[in-house]
C-alpha atoms as a PDB file:
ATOM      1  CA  UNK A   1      53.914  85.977  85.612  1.00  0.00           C
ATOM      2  CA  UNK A   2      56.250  87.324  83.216  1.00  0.00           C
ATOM      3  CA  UNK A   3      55.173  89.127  79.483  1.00  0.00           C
ATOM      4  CA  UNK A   4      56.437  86.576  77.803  1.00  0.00           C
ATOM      5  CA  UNK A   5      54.232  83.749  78.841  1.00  0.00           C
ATOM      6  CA  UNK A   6      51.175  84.217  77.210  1.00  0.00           C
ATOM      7  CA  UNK A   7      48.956  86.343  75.557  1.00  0.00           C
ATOM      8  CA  UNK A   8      47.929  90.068  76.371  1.00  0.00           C
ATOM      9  CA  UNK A   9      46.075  91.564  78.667  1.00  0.00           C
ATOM     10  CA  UNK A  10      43.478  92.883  76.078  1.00  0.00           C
ATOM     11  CA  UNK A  11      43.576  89.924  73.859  1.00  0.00           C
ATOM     12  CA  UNK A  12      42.354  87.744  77.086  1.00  0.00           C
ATOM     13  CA  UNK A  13      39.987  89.905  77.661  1.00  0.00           C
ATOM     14  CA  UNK A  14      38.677  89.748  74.063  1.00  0.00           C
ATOM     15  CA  UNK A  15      38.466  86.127  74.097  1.00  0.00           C
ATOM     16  CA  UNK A  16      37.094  86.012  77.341  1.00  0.00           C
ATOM     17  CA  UNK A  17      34.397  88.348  76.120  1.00  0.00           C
ATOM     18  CA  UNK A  18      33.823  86.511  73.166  1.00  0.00           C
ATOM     19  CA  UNK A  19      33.266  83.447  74.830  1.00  0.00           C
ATOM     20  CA  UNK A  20      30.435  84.944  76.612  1.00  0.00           C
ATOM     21  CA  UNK A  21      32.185  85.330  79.857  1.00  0.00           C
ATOM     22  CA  UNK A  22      31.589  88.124  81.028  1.00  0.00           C
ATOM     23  CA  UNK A  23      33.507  87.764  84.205  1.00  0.00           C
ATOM     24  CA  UNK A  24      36.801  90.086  85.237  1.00  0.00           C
ATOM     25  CA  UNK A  25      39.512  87.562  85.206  1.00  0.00           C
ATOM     26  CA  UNK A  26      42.180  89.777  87.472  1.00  0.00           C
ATOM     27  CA  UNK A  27      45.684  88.587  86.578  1.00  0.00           C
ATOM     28  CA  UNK A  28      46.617  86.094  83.497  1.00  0.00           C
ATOM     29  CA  UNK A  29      46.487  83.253  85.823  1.00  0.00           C
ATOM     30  CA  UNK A  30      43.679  84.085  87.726  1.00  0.00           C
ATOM     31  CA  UNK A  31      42.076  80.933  86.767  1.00  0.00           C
ATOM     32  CA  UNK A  32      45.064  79.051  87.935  1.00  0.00           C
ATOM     33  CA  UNK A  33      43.084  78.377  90.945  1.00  0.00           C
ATOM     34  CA  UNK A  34      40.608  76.070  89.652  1.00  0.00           C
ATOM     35  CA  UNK A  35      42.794  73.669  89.445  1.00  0.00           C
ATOM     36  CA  UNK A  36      45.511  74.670  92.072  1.00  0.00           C
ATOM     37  CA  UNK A  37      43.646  73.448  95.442  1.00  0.00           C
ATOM     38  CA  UNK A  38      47.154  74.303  97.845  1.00  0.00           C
ATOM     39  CA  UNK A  39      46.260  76.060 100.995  1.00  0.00           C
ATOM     40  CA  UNK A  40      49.185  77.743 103.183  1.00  0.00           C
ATOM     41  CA  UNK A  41      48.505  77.740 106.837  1.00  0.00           C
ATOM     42  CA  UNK A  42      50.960  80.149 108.130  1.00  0.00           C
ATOM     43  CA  UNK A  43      51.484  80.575 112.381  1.00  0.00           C
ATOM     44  CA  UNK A  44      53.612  83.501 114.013  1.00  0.00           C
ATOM     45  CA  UNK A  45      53.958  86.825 114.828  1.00  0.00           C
ATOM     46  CA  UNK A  46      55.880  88.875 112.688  1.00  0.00           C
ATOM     47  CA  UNK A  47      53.565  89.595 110.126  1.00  0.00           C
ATOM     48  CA  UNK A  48      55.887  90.340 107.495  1.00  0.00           C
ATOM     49  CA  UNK A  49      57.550  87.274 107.868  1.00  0.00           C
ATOM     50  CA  UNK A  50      54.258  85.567 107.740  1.00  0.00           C
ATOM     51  CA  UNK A  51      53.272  87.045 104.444  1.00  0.00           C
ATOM     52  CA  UNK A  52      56.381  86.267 102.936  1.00  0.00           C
ATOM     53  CA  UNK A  53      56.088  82.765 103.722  1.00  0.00           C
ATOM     54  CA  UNK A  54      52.748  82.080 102.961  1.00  0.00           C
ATOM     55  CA  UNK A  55      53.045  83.486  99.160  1.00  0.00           C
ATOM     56  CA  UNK A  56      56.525  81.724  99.132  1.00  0.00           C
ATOM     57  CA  UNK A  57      54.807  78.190 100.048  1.00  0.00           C
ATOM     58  CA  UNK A  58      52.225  79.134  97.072  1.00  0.00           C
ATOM     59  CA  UNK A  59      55.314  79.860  94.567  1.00  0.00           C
ATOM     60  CA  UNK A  60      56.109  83.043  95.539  1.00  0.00           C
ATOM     61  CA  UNK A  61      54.685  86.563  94.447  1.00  0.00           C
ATOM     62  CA  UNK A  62      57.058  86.304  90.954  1.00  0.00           C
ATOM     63  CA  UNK A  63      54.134  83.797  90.091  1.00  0.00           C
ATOM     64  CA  UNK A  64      51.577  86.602  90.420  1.00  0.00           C
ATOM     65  CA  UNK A  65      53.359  89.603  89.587  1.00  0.00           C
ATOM     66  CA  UNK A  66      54.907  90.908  86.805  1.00  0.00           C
ATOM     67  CA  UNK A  67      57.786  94.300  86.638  1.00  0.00           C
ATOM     68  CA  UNK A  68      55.643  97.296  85.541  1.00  0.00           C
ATOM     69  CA  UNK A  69      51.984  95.410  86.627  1.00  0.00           C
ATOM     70  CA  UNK A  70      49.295  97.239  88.286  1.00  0.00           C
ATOM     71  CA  UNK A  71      48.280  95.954  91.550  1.00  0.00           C
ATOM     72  CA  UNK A  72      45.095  96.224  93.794  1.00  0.00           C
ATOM     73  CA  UNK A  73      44.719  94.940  97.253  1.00  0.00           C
ATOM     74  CA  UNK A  74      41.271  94.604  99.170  1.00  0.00           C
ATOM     75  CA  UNK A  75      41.751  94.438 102.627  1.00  0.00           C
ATOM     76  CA  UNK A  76      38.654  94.946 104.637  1.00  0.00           C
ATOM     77  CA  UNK A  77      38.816  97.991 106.147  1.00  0.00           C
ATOM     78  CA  UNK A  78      35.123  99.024 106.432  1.00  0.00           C
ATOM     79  CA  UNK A  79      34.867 100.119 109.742  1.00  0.00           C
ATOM     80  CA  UNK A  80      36.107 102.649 111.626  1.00  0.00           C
ATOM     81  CA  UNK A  81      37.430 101.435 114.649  1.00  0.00           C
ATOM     82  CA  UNK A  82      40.980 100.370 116.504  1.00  0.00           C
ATOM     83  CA  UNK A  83      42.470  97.027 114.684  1.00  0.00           C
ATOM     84  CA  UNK A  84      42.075  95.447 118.212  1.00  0.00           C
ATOM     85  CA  UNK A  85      38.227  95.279 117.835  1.00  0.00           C
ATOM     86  CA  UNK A  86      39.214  92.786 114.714  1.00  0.00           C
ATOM     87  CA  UNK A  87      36.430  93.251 112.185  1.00  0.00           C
ATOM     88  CA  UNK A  88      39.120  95.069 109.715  1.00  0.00           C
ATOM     89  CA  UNK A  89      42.390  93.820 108.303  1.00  0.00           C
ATOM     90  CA  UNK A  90      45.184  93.950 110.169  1.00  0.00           C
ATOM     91  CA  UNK A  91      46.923  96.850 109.197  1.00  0.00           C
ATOM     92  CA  UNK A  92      50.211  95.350 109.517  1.00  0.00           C
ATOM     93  CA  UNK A  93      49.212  92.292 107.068  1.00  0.00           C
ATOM     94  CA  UNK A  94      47.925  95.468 104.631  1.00  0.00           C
ATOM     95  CA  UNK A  95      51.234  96.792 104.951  1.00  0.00           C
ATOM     96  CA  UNK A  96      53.314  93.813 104.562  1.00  0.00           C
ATOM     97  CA  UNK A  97      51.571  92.352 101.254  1.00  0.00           C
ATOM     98  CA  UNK A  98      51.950  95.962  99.700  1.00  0.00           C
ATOM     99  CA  UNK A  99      55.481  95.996 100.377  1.00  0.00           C
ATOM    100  CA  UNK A 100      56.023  92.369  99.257  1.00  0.00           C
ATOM    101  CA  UNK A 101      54.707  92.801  95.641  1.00  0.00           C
ATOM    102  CA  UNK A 102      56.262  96.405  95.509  1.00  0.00           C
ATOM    103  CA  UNK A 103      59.577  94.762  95.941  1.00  0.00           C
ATOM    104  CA  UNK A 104      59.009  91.667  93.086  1.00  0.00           C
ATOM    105  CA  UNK A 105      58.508  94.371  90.492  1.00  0.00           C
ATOM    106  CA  UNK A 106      54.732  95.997  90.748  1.00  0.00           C
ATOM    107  CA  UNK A 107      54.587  99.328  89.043  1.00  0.00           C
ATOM    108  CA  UNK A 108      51.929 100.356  91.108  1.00  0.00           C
ATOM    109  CA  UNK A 109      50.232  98.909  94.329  1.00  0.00           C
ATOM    110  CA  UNK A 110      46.618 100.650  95.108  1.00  0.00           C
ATOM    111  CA  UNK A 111      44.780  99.540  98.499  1.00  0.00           C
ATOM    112  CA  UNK A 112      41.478  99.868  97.599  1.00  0.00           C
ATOM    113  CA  UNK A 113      38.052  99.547  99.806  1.00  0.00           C
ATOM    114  CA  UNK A 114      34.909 100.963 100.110  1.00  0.00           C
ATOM    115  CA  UNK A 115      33.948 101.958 103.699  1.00  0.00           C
ATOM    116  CA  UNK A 116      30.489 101.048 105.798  1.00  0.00           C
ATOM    117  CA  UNK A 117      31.665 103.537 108.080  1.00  0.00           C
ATOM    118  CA  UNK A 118      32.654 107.388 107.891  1.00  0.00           C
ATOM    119  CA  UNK A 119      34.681 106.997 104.233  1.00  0.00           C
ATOM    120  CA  UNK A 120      38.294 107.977 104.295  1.00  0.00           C
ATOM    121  CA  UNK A 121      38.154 108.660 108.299  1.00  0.00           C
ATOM    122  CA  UNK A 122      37.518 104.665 108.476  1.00  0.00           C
ATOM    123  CA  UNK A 123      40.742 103.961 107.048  1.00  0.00           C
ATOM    124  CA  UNK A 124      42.742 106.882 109.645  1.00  0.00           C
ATOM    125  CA  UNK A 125      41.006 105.126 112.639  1.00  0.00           C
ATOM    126  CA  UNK A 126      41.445 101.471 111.490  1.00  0.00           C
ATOM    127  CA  UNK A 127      44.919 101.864 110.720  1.00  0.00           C
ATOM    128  CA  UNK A 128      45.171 101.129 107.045  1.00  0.00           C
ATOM    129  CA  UNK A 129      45.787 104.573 106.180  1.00  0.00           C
ATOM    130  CA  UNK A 130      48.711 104.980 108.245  1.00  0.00           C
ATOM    131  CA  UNK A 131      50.217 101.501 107.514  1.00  0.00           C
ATOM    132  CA  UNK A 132      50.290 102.139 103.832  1.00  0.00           C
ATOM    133  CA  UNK A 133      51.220 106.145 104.153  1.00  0.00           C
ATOM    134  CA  UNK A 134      55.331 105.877 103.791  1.00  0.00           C
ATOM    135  CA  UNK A 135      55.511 102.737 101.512  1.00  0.00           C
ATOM    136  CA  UNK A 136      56.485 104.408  97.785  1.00  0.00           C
ATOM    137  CA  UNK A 137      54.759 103.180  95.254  1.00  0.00           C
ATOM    138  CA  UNK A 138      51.703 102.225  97.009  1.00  0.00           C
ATOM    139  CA  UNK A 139      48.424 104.323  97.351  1.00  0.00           C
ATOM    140  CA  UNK A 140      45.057 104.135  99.270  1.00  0.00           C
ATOM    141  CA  UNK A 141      41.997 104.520  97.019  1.00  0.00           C
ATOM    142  CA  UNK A 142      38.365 105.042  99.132  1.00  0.00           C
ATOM    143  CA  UNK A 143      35.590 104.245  97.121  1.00  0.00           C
ATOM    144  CA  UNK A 144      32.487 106.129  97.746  1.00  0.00           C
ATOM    145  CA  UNK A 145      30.702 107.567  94.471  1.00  0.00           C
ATOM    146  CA  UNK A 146      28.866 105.524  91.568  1.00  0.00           C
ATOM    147  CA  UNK A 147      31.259 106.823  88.495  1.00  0.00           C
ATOM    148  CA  UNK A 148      34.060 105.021  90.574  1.00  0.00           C
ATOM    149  CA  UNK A 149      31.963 101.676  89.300  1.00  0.00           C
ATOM    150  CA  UNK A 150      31.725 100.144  86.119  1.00  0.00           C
ATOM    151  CA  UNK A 151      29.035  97.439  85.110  1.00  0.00           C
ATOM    152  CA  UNK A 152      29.451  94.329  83.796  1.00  0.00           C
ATOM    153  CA  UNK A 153      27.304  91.550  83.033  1.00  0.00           C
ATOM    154  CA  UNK A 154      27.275  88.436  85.161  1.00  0.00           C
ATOM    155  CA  UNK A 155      26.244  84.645  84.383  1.00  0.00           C
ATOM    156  CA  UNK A 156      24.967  84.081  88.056  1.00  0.00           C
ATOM    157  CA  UNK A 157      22.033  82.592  88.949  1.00  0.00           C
ATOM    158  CA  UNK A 158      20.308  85.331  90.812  1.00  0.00           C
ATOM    159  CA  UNK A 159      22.827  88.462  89.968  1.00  0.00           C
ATOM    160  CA  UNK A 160      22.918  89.276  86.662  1.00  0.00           C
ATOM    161  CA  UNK A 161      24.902  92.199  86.225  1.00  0.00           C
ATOM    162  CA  UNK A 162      27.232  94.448  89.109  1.00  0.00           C
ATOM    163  CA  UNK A 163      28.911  97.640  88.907  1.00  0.00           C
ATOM    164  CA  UNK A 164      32.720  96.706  90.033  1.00  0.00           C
ATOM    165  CA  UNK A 165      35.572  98.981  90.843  1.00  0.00           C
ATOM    166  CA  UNK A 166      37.134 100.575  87.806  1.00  0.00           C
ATOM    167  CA  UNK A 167      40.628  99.780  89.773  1.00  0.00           C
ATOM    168  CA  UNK A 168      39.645  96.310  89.658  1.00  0.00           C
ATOM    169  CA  UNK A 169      38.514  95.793  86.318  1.00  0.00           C
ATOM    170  CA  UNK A 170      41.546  97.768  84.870  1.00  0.00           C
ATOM    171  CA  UNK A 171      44.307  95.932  87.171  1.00  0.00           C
ATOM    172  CA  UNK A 172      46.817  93.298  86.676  1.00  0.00           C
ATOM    173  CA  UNK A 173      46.525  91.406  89.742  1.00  0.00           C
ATOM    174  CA  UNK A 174      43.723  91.457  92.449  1.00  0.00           C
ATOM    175  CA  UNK A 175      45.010  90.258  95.974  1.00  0.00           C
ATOM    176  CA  UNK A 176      41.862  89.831  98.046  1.00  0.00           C
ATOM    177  CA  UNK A 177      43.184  90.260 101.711  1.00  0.00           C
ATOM    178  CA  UNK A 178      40.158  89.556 104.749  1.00  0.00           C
ATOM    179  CA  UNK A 179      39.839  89.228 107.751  1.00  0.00           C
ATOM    180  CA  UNK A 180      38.144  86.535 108.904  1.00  0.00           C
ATOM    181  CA  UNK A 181      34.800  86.942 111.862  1.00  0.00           C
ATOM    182  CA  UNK A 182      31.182  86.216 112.514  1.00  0.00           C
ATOM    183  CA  UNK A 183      28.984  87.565 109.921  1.00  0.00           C
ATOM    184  CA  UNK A 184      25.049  87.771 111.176  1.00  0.00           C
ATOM    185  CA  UNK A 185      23.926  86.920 108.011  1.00  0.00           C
ATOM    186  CA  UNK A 186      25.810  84.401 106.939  1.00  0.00           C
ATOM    187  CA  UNK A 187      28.058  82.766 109.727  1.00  0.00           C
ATOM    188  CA  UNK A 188      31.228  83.783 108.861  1.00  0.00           C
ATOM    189  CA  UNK A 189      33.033  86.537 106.274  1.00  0.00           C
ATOM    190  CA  UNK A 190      36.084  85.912 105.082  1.00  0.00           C
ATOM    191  CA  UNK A 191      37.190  86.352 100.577  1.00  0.00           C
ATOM    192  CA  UNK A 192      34.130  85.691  99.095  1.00  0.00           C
ATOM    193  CA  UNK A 193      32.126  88.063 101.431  1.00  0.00           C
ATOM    194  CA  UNK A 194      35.410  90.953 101.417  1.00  0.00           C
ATOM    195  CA  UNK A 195      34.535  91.053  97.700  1.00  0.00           C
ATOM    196  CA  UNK A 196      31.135  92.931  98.144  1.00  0.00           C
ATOM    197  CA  UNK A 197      33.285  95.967  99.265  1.00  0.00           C
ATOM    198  CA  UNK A 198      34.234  96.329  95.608  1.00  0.00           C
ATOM    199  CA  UNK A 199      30.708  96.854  94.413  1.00  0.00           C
ATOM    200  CA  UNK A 200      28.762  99.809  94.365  1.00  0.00           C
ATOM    201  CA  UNK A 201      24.784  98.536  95.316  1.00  0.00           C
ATOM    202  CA  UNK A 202      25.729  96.181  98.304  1.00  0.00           C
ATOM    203  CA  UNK A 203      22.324  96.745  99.533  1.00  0.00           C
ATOM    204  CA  UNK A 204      20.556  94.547  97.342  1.00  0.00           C
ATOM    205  CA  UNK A 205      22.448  91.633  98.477  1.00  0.00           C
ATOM    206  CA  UNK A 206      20.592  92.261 101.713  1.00  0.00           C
ATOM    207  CA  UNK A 207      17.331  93.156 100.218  1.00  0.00           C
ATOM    208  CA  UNK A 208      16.600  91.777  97.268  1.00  0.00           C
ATOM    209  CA  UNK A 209      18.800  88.812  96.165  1.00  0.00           C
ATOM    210  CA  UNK A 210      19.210  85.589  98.488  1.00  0.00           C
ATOM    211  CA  UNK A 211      22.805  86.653  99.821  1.00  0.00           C
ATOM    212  CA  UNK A 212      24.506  82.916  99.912  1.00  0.00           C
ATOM    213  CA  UNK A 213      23.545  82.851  95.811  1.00  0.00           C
ATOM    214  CA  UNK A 214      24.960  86.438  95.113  1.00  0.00           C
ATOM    215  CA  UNK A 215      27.901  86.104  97.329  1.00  0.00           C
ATOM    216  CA  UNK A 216      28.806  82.981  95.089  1.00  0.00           C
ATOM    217  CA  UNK A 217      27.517  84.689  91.501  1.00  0.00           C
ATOM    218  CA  UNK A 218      29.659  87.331  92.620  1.00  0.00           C
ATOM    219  CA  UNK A 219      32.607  85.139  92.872  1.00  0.00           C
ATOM    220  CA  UNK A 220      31.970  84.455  89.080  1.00  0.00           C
ATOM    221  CA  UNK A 221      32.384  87.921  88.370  1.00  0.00           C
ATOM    222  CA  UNK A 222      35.285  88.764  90.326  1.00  0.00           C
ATOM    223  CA  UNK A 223      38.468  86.448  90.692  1.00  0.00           C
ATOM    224  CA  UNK A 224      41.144  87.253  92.873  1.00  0.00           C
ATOM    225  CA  UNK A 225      44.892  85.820  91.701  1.00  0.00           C
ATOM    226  CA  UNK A 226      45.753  85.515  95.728  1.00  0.00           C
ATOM    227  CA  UNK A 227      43.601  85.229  98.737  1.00  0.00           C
ATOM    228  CA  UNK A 228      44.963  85.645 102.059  1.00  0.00           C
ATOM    229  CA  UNK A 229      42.858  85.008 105.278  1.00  0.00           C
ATOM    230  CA  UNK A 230      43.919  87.483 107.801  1.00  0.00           C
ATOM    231  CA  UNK A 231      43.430  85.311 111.167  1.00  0.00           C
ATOM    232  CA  UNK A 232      46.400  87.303 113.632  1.00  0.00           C
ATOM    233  CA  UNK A 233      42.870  88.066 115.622  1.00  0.00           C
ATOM    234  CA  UNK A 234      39.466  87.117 114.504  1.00  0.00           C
ATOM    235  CA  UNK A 235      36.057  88.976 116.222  1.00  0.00           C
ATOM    236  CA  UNK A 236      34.204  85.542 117.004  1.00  0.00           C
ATOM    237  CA  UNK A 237      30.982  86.695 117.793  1.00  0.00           C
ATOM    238  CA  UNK A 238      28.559  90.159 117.237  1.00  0.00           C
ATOM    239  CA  UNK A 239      30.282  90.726 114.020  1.00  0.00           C
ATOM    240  CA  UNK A 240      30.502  92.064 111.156  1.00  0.00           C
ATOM    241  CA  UNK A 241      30.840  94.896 113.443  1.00  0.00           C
ATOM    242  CA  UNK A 242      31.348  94.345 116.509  1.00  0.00           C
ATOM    243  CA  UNK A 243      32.566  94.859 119.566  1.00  0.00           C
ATOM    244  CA  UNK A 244      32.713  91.301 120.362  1.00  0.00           C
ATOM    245  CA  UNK A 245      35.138  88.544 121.542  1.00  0.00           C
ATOM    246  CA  UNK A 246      38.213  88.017 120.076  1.00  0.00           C
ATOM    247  CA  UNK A 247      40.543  85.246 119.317  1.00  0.00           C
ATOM    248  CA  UNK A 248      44.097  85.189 117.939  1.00  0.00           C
ATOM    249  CA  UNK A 249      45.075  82.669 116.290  1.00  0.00           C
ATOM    250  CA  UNK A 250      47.891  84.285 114.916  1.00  0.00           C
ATOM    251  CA  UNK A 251      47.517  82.558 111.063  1.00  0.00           C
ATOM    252  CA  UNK A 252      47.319  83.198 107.678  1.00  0.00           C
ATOM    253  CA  UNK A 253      45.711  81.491 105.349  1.00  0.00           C
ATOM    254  CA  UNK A 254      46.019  81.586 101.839  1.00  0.00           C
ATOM    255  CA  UNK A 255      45.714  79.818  98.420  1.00  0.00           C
ATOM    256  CA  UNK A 256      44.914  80.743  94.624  1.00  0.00           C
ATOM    257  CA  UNK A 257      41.893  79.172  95.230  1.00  0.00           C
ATOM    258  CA  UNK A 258      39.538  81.348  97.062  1.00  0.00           C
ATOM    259  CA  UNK A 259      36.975  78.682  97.873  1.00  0.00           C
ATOM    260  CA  UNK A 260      39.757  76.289  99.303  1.00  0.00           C
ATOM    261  CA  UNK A 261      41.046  78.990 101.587  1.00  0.00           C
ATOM    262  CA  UNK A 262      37.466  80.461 103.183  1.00  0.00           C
ATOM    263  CA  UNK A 263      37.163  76.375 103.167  1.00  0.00           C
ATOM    264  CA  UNK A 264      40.384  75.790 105.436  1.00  0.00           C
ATOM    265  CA  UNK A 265      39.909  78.991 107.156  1.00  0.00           C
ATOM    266  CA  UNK A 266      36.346  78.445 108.422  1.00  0.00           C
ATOM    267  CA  UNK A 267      36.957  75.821 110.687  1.00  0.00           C
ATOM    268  CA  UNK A 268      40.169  77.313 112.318  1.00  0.00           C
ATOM    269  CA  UNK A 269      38.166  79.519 115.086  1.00  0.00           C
ATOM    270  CA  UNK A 270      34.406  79.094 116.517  1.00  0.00           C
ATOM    271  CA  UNK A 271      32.107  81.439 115.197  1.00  0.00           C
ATOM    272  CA  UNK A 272      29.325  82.385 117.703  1.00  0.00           C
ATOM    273  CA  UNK A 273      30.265  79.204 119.844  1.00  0.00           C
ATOM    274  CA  UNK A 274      29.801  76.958 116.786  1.00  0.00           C
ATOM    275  CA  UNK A 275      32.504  75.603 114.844  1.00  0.00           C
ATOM    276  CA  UNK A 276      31.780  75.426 111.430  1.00  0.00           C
ATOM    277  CA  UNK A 277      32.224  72.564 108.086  1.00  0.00           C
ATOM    278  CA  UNK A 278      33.112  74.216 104.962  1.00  0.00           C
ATOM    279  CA  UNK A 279      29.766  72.562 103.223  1.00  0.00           C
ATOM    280  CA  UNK A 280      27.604  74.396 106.158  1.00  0.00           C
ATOM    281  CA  UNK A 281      28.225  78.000 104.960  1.00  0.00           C
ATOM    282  CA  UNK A 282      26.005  78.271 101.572  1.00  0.00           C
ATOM    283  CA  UNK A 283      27.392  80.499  99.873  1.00  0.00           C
ATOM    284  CA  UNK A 284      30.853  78.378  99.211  1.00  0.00           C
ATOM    285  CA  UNK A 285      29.173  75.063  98.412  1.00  0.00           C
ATOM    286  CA  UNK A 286      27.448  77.537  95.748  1.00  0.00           C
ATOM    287  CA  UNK A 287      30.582  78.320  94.828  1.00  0.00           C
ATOM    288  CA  UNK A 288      32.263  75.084  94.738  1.00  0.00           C
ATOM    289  CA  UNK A 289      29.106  73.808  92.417  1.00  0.00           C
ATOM    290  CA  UNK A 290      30.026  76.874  89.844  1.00  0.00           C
ATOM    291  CA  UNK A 291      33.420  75.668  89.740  1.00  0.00           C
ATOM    292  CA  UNK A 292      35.291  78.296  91.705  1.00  0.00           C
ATOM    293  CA  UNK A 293      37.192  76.253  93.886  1.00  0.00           C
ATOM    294  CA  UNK A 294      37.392  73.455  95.993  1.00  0.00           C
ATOM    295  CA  UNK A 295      35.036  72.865  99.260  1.00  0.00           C
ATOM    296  CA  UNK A 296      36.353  69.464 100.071  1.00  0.00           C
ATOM    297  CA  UNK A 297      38.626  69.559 102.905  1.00  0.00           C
ATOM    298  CA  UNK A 298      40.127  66.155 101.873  1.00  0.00           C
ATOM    299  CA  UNK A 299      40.881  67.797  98.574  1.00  0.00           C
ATOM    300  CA  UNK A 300      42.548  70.370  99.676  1.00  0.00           C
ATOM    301  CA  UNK A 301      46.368  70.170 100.058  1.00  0.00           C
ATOM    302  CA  UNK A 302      46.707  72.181 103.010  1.00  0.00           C
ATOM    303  CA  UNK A 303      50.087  72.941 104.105  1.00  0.00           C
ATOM    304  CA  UNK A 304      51.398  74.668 107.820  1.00  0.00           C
ATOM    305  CA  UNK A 305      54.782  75.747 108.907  1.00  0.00           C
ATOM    306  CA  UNK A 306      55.845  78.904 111.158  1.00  0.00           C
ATOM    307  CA  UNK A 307      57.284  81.766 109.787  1.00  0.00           C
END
């Protein structure tokens, strides 16, 4: 994305707001991925290499980025254990998408999450914190008190309005970065679900709103630009937090459509023993029927190499 293609940041937002919208629209072509139903599936083992390629298949990260733009990545990096128990981002995928938008001209690259588990100390034992720690230019952000939040309003169906990251809401592009593993409340988290951890009440999703409908009202609050499905080693049953058993399919998966890629990247592993369909997980045929993205595998254009 380049300043000259388009109109401002603030004037979008005007419009946007004017329309009604009420939704944070991260990046100028956030919405590209309405239309945009591409999916990279990207095997290997190097995952640097395997970042680079799977942006590269999707255009590259000069299509997202701009020089001087503000950049914020949400891994999930809730809990506080060893990367090997595989309910948090792989620290080395963290690292490697910070580096690759530092280098096409981001200003600024903040990893930002808000941890289940022990705050800060989550990050130190999960390896995010150390994988990000030398790269200049790139900083780790723990969220953990309510004046870190803003609220906005939301046209969802059961959530109405959500106090989001101020990070997120003032940034230029929003790379949402999961990992993908069981969920017991909903099968299977992967980018719709890693977006609760830039909320501040994530309780009520539990408690008080039917989580499938929130998770996808969410979704029409906050877009991501880029989702990438970290699958180097997916926690396949007793997650969200484990310990459980653990695969490794050593993929990414990733698209500007952040239905289309939980879509491909559900039926890649078994969750609990069962191997999901795309329509059987609620929350992203909600999704799909609000017009976030595609749920249809035969209309995705999914696309593998190595890397």
């Amino acid at each position: 994305m380049r300043r000259d293609r388009g109109i401002s940041r603030r004037e979008f937002f005007q419009a946007a707001l004017a329309a009604g919208a009420g939704a944070v629209l991260s990046g100028r072509r956030a919405m590209a991925g309405a239309a945009d139903r591409r999916v990279a599936l990207v095997r290997g083992t190097d995952c640097d290499r395997m970042v680079r390629r799977a942006v590269g298949m999707l255009g590259g990260p000069q299509r997202f980025v701009f020089p001087g733009a503000r950049v914020v990545v949400k891994p999930n990096a809730s809990f506080a254990n060893a990367p090997e128990w595989g309910n948090n981002t792989n620290p080395a995928v963290v690292r490697a998408v910070c580096k690759l938008f530092r280098e096409a001209g981001a200003r600024r690259v903040t990893v930002l999450d808000y941890p289940l588990m022990r705050g800060a100390e989550a990050l130190d034992l999960n390896g995010v914190a150390a994988a990000c720690k030398d790269l200049r230019g790139v900083d780790l952000r723990v969220l953990s008190a309510a004046h870190q939040f803003r609220p906005i309003a939301v046209p969802g169906k059961v959530l109405k309005t959500v106090s989001v990251a101020r990070e997120v809401l003032d940034a230029d592009l929003l790379v949402n970065l999961p990992v993908a593993k069981a969920h017991d409340a909903v099968a299977a988290s992967i980018g719709l679900k890693n977006l609760m951890g830039l909320i501040w009440d994530r309780a009520a999703f539990h408690t008080v709103l039917e989580i499938n409908q929130a998770i996808a009202d969410l979704a029409l609050a906050i877009r991501p630009s880029l989702t990438i499905v970290d699958m180097t080693r997916v926690l396949t049953t007793n997650g969200p937090q484990g310990p459980g058993e653990i695969a490794t399919p050593e993929m990414l998966v990733a698209s500007v459509d952040p239905v289309a890629a939980d879509s491909v990247a559900v039926g890649q592993v078994r969750f609990n023993g069962r191997r999901f369909r795309p329509k059987q997980l609620r929350y992203l045929v909600h999704a799909h029927q609000a017009g976030l993205g595609e749920v249809r595998l035969g209309e995705i254009d999914i696309r593998k190499e190595d890397a």
